[in-house]
Protein backbone atom coordinates (compact mmCIF):
# COMPACT_ATOMS: atom_id res chain seq x y z
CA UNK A 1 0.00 0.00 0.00
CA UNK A 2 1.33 3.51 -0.85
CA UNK A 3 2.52 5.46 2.12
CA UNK A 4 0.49 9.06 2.39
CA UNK A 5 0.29 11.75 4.25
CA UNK A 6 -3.34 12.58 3.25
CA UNK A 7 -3.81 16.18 2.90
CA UNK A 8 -6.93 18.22 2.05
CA UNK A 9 -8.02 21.59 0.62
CA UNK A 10 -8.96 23.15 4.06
CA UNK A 11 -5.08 22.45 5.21
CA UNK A 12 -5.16 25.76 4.41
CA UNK A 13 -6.69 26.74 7.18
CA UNK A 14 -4.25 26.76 9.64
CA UNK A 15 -4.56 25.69 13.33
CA UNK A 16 -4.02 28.04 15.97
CA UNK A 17 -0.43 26.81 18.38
CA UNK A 18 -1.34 25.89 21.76
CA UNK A 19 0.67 28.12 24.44
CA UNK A 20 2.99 25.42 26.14
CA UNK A 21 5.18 27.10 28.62
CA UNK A 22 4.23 28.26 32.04
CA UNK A 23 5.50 31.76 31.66
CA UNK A 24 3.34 31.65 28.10
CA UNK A 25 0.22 30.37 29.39
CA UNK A 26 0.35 33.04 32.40
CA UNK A 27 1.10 35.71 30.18
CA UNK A 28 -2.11 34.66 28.07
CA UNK A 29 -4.14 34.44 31.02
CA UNK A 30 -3.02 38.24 31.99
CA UNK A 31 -3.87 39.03 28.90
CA UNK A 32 -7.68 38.06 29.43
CA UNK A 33 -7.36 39.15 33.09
CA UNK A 34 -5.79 42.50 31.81
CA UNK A 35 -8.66 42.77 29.12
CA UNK A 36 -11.81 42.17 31.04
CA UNK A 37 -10.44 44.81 33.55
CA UNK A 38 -10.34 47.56 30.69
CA UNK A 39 -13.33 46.80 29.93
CA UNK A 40 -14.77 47.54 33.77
CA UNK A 41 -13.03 50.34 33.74
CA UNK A 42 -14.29 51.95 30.46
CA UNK A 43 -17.95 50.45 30.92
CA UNK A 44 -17.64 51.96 34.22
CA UNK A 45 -16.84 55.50 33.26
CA UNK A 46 -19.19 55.10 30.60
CA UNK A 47 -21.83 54.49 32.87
CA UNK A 48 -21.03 56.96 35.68
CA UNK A 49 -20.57 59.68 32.94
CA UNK A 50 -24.48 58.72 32.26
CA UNK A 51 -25.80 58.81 35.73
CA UNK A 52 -25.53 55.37 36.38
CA UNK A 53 -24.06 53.84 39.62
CA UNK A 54 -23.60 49.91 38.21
CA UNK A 55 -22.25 47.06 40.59
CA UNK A 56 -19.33 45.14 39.60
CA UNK A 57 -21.18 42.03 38.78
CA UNK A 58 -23.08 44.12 36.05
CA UNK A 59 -19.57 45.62 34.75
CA UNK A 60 -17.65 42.02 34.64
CA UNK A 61 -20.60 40.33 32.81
CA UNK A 62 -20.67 42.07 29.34
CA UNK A 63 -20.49 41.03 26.00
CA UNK A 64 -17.98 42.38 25.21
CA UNK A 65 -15.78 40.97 28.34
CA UNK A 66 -17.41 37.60 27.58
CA UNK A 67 -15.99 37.00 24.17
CA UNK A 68 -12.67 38.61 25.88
CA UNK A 69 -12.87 35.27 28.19
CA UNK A 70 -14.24 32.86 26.17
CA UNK A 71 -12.08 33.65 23.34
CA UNK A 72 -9.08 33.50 25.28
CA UNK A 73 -9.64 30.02 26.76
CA UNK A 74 -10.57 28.55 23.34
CA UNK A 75 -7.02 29.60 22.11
CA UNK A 76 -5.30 28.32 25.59
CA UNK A 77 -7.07 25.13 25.53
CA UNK A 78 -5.73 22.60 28.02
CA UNK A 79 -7.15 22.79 32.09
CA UNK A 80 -8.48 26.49 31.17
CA UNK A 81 -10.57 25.68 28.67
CA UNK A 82 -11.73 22.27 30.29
CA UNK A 83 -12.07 24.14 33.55
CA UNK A 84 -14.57 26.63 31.94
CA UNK A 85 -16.22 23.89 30.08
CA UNK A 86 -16.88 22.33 33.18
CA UNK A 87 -18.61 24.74 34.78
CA UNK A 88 -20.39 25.77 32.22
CA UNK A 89 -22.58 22.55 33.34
CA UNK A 90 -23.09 23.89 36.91
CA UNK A 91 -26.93 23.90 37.90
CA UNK A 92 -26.90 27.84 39.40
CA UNK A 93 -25.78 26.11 42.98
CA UNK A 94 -22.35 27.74 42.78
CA UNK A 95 -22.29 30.17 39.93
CA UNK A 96 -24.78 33.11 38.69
CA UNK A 97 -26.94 32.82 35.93
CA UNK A 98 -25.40 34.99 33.79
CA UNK A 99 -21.44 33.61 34.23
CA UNK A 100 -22.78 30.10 33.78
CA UNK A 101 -24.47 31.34 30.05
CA UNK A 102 -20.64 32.84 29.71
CA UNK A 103 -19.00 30.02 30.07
CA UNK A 104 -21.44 28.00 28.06
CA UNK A 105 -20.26 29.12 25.40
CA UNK A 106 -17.10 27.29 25.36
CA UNK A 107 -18.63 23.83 25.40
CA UNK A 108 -18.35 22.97 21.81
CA UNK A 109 -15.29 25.66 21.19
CA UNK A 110 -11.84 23.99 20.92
CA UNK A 111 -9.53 24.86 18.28
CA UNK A 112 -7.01 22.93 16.32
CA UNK A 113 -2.84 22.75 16.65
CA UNK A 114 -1.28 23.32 13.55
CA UNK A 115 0.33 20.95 11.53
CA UNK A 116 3.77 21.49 12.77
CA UNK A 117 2.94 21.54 16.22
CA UNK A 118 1.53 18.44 15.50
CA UNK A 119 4.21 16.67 14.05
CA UNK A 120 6.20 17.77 16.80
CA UNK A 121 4.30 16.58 19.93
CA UNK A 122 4.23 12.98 17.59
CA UNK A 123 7.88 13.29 16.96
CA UNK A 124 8.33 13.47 21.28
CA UNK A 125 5.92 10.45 21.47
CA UNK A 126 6.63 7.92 18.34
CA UNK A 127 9.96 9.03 17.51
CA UNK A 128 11.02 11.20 14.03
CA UNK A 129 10.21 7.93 11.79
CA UNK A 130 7.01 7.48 12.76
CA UNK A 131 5.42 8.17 9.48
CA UNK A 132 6.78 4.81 8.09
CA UNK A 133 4.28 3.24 10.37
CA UNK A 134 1.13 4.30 8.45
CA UNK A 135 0.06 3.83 5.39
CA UNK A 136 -2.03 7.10 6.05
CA UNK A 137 -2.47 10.24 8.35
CA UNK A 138 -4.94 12.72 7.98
CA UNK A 139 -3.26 15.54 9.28
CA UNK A 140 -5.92 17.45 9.75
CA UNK A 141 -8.08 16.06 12.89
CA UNK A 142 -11.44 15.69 12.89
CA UNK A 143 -12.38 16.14 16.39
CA UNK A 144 -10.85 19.18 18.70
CA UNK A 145 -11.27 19.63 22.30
CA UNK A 146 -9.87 21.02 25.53
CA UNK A 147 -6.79 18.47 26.26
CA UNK A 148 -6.45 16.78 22.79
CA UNK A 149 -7.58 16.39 19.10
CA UNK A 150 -8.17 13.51 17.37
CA UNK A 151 -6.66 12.18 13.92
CA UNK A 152 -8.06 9.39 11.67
CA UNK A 153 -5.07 7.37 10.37
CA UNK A 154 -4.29 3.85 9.02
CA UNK A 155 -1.60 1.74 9.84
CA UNK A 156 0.24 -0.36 6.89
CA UNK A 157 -1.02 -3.37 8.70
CA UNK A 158 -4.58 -2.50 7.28
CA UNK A 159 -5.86 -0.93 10.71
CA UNK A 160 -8.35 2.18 10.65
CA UNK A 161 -7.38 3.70 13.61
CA UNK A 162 -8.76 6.78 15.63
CA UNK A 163 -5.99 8.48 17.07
CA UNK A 164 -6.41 11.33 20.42
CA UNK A 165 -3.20 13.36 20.57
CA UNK A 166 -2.40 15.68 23.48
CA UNK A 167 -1.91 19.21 23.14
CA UNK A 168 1.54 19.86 24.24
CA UNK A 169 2.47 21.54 27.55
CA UNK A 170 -1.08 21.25 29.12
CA UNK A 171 -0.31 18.74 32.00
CA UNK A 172 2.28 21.10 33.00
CA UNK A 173 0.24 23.37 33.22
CA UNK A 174 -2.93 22.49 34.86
CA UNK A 175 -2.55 23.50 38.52
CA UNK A 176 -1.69 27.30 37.51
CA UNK A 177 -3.95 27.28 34.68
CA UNK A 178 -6.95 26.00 37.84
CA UNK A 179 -5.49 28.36 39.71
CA UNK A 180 -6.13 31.97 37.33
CA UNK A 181 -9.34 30.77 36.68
CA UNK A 182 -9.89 30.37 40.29
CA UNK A 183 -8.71 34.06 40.12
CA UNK A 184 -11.20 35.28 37.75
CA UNK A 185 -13.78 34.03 39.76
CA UNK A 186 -13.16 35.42 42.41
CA UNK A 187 -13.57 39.12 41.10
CA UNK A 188 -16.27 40.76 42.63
CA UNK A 189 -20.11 40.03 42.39
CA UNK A 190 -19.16 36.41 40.58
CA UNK A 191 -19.55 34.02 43.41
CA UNK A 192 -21.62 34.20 46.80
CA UNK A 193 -19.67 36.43 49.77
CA UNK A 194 -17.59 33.80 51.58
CA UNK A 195 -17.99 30.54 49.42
CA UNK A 196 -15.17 28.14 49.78
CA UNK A 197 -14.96 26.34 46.57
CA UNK A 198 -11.17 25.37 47.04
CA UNK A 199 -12.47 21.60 47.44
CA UNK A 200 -13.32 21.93 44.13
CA UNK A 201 -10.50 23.23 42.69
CA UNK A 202 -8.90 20.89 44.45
CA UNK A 203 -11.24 18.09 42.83
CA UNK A 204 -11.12 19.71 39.43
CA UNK A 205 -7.00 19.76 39.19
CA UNK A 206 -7.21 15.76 40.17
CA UNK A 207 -10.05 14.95 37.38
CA UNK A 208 -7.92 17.15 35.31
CA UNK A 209 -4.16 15.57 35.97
CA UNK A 210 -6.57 11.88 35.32
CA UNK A 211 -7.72 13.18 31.95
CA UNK A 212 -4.15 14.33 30.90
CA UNK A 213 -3.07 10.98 31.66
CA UNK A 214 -3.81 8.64 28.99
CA UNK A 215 -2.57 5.66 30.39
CA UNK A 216 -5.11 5.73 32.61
CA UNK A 217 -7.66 6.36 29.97
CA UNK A 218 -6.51 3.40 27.75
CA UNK A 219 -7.12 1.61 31.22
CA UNK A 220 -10.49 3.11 31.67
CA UNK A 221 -11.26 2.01 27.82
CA UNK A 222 -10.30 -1.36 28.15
CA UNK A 223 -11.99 -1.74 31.32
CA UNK A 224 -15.53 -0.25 29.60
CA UNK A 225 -15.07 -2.70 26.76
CA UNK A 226 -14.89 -5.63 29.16
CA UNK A 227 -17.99 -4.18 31.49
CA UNK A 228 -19.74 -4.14 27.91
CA UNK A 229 -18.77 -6.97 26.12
CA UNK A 230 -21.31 -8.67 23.94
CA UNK A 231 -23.65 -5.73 24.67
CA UNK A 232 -26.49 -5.40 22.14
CA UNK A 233 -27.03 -1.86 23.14
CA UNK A 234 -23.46 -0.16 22.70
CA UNK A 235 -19.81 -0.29 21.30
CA UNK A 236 -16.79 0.51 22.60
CA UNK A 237 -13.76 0.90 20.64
CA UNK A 238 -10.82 -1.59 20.94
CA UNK A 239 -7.43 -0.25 22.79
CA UNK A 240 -4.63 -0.12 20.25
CA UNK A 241 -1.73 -0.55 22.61
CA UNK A 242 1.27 -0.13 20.02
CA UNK A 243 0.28 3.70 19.35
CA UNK A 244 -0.42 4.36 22.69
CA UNK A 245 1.58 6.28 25.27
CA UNK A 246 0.31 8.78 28.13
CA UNK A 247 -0.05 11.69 25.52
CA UNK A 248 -1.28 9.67 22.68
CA UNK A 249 -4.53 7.51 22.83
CA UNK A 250 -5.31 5.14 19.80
CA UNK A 251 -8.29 2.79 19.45
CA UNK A 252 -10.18 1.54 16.21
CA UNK A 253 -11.88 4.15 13.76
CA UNK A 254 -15.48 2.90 14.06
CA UNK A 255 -17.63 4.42 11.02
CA UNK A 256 -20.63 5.90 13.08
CA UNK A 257 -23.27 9.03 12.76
CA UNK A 258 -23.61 11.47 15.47
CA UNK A 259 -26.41 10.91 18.44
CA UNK A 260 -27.99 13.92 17.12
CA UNK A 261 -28.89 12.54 13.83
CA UNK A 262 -31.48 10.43 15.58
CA UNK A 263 -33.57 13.48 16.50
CA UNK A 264 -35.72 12.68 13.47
CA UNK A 265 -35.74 8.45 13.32
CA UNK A 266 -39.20 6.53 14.48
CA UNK A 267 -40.17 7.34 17.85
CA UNK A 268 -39.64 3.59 18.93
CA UNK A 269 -35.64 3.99 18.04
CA UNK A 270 -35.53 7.20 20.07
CA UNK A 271 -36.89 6.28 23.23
CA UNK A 272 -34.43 3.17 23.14
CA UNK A 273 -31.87 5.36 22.38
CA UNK A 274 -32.76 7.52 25.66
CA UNK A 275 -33.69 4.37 27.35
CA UNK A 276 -30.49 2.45 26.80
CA UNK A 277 -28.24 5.99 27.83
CA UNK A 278 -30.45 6.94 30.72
CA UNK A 279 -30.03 2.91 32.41
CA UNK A 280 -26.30 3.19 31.60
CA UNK A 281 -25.78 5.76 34.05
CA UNK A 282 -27.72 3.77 36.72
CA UNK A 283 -25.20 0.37 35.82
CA UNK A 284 -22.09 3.03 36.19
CA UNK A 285 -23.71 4.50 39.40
CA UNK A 286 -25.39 1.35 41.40
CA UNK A 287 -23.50 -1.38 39.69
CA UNK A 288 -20.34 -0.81 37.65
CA UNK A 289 -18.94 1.93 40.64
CA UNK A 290 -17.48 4.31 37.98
CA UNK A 291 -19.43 6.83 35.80
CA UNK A 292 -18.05 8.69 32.30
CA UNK A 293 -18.77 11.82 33.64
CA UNK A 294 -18.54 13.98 30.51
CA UNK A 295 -21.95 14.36 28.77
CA UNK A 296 -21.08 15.81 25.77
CA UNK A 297 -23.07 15.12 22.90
CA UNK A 298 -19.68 13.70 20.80
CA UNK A 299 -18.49 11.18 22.93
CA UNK A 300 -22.09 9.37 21.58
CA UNK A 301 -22.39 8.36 18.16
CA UNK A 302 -24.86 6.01 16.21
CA UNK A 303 -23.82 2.54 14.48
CA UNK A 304 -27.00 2.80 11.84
CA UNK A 305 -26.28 -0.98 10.78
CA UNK A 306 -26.89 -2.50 14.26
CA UNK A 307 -28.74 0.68 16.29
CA UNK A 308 -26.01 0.19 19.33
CA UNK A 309 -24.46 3.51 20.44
CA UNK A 310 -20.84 4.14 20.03
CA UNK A 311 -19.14 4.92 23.47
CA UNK A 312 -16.17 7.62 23.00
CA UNK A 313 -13.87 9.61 25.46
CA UNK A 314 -13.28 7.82 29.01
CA UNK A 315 -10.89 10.41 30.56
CA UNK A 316 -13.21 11.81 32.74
CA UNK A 317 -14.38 8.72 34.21
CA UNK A 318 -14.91 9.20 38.01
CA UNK A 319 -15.34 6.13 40.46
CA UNK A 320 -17.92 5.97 42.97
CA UNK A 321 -17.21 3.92 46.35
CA UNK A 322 -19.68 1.75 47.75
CA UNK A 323 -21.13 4.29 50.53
CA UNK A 324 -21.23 7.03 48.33
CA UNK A 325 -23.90 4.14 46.01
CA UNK A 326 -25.73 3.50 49.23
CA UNK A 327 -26.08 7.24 49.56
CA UNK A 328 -27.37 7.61 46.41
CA UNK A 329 -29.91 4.59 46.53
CA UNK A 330 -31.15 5.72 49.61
CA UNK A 331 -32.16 8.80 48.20
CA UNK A 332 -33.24 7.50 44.92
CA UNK A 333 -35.55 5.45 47.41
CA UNK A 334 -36.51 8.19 49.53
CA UNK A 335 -37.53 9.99 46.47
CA UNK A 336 -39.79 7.45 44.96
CA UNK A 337 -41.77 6.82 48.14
CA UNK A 338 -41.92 10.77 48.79
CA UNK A 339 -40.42 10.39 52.39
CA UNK A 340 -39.32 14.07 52.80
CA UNK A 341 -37.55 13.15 56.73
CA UNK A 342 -35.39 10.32 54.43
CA UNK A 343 -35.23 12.21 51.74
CA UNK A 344 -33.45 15.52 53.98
CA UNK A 345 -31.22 13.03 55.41
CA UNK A 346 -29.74 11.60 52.77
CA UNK A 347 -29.29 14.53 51.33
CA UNK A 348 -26.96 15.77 54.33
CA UNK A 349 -25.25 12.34 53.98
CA UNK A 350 -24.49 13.17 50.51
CA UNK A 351 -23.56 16.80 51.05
CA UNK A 352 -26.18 18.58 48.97
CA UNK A 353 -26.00 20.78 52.39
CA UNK A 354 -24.71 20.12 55.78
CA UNK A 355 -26.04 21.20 58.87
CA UNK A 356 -25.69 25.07 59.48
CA UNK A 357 -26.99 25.58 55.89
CA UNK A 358 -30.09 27.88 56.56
CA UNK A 359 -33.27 26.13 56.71
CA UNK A 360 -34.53 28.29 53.95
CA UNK A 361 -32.34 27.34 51.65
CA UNK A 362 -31.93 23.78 52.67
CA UNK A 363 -36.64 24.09 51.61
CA UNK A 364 -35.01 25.50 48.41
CA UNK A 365 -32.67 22.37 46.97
CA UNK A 366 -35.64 19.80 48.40
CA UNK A 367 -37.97 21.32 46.26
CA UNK A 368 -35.69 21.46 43.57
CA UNK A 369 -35.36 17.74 43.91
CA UNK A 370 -38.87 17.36 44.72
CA UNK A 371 -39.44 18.70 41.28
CA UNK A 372 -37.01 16.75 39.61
CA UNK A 373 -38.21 13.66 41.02
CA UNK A 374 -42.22 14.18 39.67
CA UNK A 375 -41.39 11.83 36.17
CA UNK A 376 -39.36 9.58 37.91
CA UNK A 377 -42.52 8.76 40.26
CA UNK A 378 -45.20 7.73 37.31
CA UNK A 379 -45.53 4.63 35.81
CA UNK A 380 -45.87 5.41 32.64
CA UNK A 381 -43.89 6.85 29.70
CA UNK A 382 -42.35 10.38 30.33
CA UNK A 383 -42.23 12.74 27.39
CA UNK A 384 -39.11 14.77 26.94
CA UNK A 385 -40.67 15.93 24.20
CA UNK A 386 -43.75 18.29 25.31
CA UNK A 387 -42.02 18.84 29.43
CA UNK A 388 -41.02 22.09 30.38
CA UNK A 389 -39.58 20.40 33.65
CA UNK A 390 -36.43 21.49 32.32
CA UNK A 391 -37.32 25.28 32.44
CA UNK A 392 -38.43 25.15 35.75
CA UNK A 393 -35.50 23.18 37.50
CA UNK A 394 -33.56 26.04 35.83
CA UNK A 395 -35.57 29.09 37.42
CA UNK A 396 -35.74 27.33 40.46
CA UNK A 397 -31.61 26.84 39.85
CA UNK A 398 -31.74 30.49 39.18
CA UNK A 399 -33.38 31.83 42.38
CA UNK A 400 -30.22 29.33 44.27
CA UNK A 401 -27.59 31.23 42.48
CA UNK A 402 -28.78 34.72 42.57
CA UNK A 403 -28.65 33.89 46.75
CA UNK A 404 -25.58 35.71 47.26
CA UNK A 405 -25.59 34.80 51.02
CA UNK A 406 -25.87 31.26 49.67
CA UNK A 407 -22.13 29.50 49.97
CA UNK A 408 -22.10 26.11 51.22
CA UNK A 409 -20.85 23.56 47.84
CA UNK A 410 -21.68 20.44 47.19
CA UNK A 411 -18.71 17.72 46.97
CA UNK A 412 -17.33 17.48 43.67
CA UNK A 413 -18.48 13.86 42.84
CA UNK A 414 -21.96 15.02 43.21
CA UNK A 415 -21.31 17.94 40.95
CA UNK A 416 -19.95 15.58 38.61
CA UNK A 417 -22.71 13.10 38.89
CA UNK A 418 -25.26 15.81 38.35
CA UNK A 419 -23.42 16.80 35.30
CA UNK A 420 -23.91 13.40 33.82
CA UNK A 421 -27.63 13.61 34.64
CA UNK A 422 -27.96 17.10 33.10
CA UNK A 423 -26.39 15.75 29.92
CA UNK A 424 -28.54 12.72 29.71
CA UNK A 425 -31.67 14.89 30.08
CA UNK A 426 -30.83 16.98 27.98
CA UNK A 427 -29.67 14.68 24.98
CA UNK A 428 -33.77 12.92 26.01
CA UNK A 429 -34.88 15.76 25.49
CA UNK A 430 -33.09 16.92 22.04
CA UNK A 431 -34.41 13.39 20.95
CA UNK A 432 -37.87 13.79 22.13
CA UNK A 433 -37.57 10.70 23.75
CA UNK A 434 -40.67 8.82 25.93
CA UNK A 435 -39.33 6.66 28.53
CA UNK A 436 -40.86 4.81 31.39
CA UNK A 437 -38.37 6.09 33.65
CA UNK A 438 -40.05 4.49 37.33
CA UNK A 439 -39.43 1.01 35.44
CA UNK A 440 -35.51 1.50 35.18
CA UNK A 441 -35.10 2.77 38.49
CA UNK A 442 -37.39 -0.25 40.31
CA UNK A 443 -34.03 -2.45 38.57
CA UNK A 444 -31.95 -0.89 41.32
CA UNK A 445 -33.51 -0.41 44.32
CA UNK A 446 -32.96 -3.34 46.21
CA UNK A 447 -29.18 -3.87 44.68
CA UNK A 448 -26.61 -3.82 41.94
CA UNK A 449 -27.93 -5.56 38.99
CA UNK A 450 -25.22 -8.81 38.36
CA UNK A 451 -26.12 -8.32 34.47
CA UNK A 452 -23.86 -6.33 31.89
CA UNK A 453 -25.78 -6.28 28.53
């Protein structure tokens, strides 16, 4: 087979280079930090000159200073862009309405390295002959995100690989990179007066230094595979251990559509779409003890030939100890038999609040579950498709993060978990799914299921 390096027209279009030193990175993020504050200032004036007398939440939170940060994480990629990613999914318990919408933003913005960069962060990995290995290498990658991008190449053996490739520099640069964003949130009139949220900084540089590592990935992929072997509801792709190091991931190229493209198949293949997602996150919670935490609408994808769902991206997979699943049943019980007195405790147990939290807003998140819980109550099909549950959890979210006197956090595995949740709803509800959703959770309250397909 002739040995390629496939090229295309939009080559042209080149990537823009990731900032890989310390010193580089910090200077970027001074950049943004030295930008938004400009733009206080001159809003400020502006506003003064006018007869205005704005807070500093109102200043920090414009357009204009929005595309400043979001603009500037997108070209930093790495832990800053992953770190805004993630909490873009926060539920309004720790962040205001309006910096959550900011951030969202950045969910589906990752740009690309450029070839050379590239070819030198495969150089430090494979060695300068690596080319000889494949009989092709699309240089150009079809997937981008926060820590990596991903290339579709094929290996002179005959292999179609699909091949993740770490943006140089960011595992160096995590902690500092956690760190200034920790420092743009704490400007003024972004968080509650008083909220601790180093525990989850803390948390989010650990998930983060796990993603980076993809060793531990691979071992997270191969572990998936096994939990799902045989499974007629979902694929995942094969480990390819002679491409892989700890900044390069490679596993077979399976030919797949989107999730998305379902939205307008028969309703039957929709709700068992929804179905089969929504009961894999109670195997990963109640039976398998770790949970893919990242619910982003790419790491699913559609085999149309069989129906199963392709299973990408296990980097931010998250395990879950056997008390913390007791916790979590026990409230999943509580819920279902509408025992408020269990359902407070459990909540304390998992952290949702603790204690001294006031008892008005402790009423606010147990309503707010209360809520949540209505569809999972009925036996009978729940429509994601005509609900505006959704719009409600998120004005009731609202009225918990305009509390400014409101600072206690939940721990970062429940944040996480809740992340998952939110993604699966939301991907229900982009389907229009119906789904009996009291039948899947009567499979686990008594116990872990022993079954994996």
């Amino acid at each position: 087979m002739r040995k390629s390096l496939v090229t295309r027209p939009d080559d042209m279009i080149r990537g823009t280079p990731v900032p890989t030193g310390r010193a580089q990175r910090l200077l970027r993020m001074g950049g943004i930090a030295a930008g938004i504050a400009g733009g206080v200032a001159t809003g400020g004036l502006r506003r003064l000159a006018s007869g205005q007398r704005p807070g500093m939440a109102d200043l920090l939170l414009t357009p204009a200073n929005a595309l400043r940060l979001t603009d500037g994480l997108a070209q930093m990629r790495g832990a800053a862009l992953k770190m805004g990613q993630m909490l873009s999914m926060d539920t309004g318990i720790v962040l205001s309405p309006e910096l959550t919408a900011i951030l969202a933003r950045l969910r589906d913005d990752a740009r690309h390295m450029p070839p050379k960069q590239l070819q030198a962060a495969l150089n430090a990995q494979w060695g300068e002959g690596w080319r000889k290995r494949f009989a092709a290498f699309d240089v150009r990658p079809f997937a981008a995100a926060s820590i990596g991008q991903v290339h579709r190449a094929t290996t002179c053996d005959g292999r179609d690989l699909a091949i993740k490739v770490q943006y140089p520099g960011v595992r160096a640069s995590i902690d500092s990179d956690v760190d200034n964003i920790a420092g743009l949130m704490r400007l003024p009139g972004l968080l509650p007066r008083g909220m601790d949220i180093a525990p989850l900084l803390a948390a989010a540089k650990a998930q983060l230094h796990e993603e980076a590592d993809y060793r531990a990935e691979a071992a997270h992929l191969r572990r998936f595979g096994d939990l799902l072997a045989g499974s007629e509801a979902f694929i995942v792709p094969q480990l390819q251990d002679d491409f892989s190091t700890d900044a390069v991931l490679a596993m077979e190229f399976i030919t797949a559509d989107p999730i998305d493209a379902l939205v307008d198949a028969p309703q039957d293949i929709r709700d068992r779409a929804a179905r089969d997602l929504i009961d894999l996150v109670l195997r990963e919670l109640f039976t398998f003890g770790a949970m893919q935490t990242d619910p982003n609408l790419a790491n699913y994808r559609i085999d149309r030939a069989t129906g199963r769902i392709v299973l990408l991206d296990f980097g931010a997979v998250r395990g879950i100890n056997p008390a913390q699943r007791a916790a979590f049943r026990k409230l999943m019980n509580a819920g279902l038999d509408q025992d408020h007195a269990a359902i407070r405790q459990a909540m304390l147990e998992i952290g949702y609040f603790g204690p001294a939290t006031p008892p008005q807003h402790q009423a606010l998140i147990q309503a707010m579950f209360d809520t949540a819980m209505v569809p999972l109550r009925q036996d009978a099909p729940f429509d994601f498709g005509t609900t505006d549950l959704l719009e409600r959890l998120r004005d009731m979210g609202m009225v918990i993060g305009n509390d400014r006197d409101l600072m206690h956090v939940p721990p970062a595995e429940t944040l996480f978990l809740h992340r998952k949740i939110g993604g699966m709803y939301l991907l229900a509800t982009k389907l229009r799914a119906r789904v009996n959703l009291r039948g899947l959770l009567e499979n686990y309250r008594k116990g872990p299921r022993t079954d994996d397909s």
